[in-house]
Protein backbone atom coordinates (compact mmCIF):
# COMPACT_ATOMS: atom_id res chain seq x y z
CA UNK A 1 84.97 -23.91 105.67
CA UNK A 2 86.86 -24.18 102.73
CA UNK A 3 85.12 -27.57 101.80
CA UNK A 4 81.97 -26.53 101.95
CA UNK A 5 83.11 -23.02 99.51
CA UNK A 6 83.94 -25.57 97.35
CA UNK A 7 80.85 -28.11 97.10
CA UNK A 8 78.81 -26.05 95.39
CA UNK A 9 79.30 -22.83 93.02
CA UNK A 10 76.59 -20.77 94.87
CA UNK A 11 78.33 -21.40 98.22
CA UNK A 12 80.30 -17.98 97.76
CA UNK A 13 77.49 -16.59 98.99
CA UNK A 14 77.88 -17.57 102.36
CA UNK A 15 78.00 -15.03 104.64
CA UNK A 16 78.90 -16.16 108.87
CA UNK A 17 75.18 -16.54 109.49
CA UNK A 18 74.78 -19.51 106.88
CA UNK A 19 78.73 -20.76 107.22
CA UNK A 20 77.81 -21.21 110.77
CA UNK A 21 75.43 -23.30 110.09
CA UNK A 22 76.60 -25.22 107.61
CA UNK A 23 79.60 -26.20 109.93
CA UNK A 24 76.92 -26.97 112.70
CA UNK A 25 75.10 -29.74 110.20
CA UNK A 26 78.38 -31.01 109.16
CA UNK A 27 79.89 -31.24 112.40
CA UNK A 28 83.43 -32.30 111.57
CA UNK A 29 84.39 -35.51 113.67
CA UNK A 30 86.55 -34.27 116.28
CA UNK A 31 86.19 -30.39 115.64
CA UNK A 32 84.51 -28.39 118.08
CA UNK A 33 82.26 -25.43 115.92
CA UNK A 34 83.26 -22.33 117.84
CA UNK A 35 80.86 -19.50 118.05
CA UNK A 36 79.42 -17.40 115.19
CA UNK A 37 81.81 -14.66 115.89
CA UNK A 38 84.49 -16.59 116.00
CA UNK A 39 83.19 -18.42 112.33
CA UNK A 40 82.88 -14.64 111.26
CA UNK A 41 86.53 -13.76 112.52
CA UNK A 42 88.32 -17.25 110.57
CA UNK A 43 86.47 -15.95 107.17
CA UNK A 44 87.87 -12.53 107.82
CA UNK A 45 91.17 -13.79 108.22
CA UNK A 46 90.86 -16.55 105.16
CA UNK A 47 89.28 -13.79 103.17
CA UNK A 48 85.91 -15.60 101.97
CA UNK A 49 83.75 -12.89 103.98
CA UNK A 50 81.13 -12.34 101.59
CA UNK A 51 79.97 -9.02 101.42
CA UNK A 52 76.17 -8.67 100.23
CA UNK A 53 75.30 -5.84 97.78
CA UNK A 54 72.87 -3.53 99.03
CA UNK A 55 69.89 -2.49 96.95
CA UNK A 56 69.24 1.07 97.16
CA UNK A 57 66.39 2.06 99.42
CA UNK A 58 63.77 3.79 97.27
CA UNK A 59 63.28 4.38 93.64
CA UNK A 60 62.67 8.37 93.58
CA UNK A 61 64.72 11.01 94.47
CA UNK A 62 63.77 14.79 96.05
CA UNK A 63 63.84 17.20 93.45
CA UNK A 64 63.77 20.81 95.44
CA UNK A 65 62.97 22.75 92.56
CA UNK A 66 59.43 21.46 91.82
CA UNK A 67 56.66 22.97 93.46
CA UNK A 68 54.93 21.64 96.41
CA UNK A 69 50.86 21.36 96.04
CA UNK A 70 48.63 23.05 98.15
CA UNK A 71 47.14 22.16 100.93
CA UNK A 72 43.21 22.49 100.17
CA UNK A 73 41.66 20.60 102.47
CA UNK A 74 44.08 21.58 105.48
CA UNK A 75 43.51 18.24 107.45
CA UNK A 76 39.44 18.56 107.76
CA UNK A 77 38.02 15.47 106.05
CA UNK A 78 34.71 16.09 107.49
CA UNK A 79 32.61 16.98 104.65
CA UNK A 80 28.46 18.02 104.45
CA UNK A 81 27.78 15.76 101.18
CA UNK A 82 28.92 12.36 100.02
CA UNK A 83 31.61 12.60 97.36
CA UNK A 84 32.67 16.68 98.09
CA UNK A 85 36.19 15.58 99.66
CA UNK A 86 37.94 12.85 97.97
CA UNK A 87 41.41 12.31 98.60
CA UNK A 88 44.10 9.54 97.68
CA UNK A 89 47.63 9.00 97.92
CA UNK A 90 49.68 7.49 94.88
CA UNK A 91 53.34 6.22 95.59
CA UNK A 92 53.65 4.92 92.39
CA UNK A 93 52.46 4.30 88.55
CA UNK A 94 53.45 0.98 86.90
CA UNK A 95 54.18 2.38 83.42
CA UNK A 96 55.49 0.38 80.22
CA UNK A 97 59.14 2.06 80.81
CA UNK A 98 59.10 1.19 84.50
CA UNK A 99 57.21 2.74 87.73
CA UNK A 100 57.40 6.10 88.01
């Protein structure tokens, strides 16, 4: 495991999934490749578990102080003439700063 940390400098990113795997194409001669657990446990152990950083889930945050809109239409979308009800949802605006 060690040897293939050090063939390449983005190999530190090698989490058991892709470790395992890499052992399995390599296949030492003479060394049995144990389960992925087992892979998983060894890394622990030799401390090159990578952890992955997590990307926050969503880009807005609830503000309870704002006020909620009202509910015109109250779920009937049946409307008498064309173009009387027209409703859309926006979940975000690509602006020059960022989205919003």
């Amino acid at each position: 495991m060690l040897e293939i940390l050090a063939e390449d400098e983005c190999n530190d990113t090698y989490g058991r999934i892709r470790m395992y795997q890499a052992l399995r194409l390599k296949q030492p001669q003479g060394v049995q490749i144990p389960s992925e657990r087992t892979v998983y446990r060894i890394m622990e152990e030799l401390g090159i578990s990578h952890t992955p950083r997590r990307k926050p889930n969503g880009i807005t945050r609830a503000d309870k102080e704002t006020r909620k809109s009202d509910d015109l239409l109250r779920r009937n979308f049946d409307a008498d003439k064309p173009l009387t009800k027209c409703v859309t949802d926006i979940t975000e605006v690509k602006g020059k700063d960022g989205k919003l």
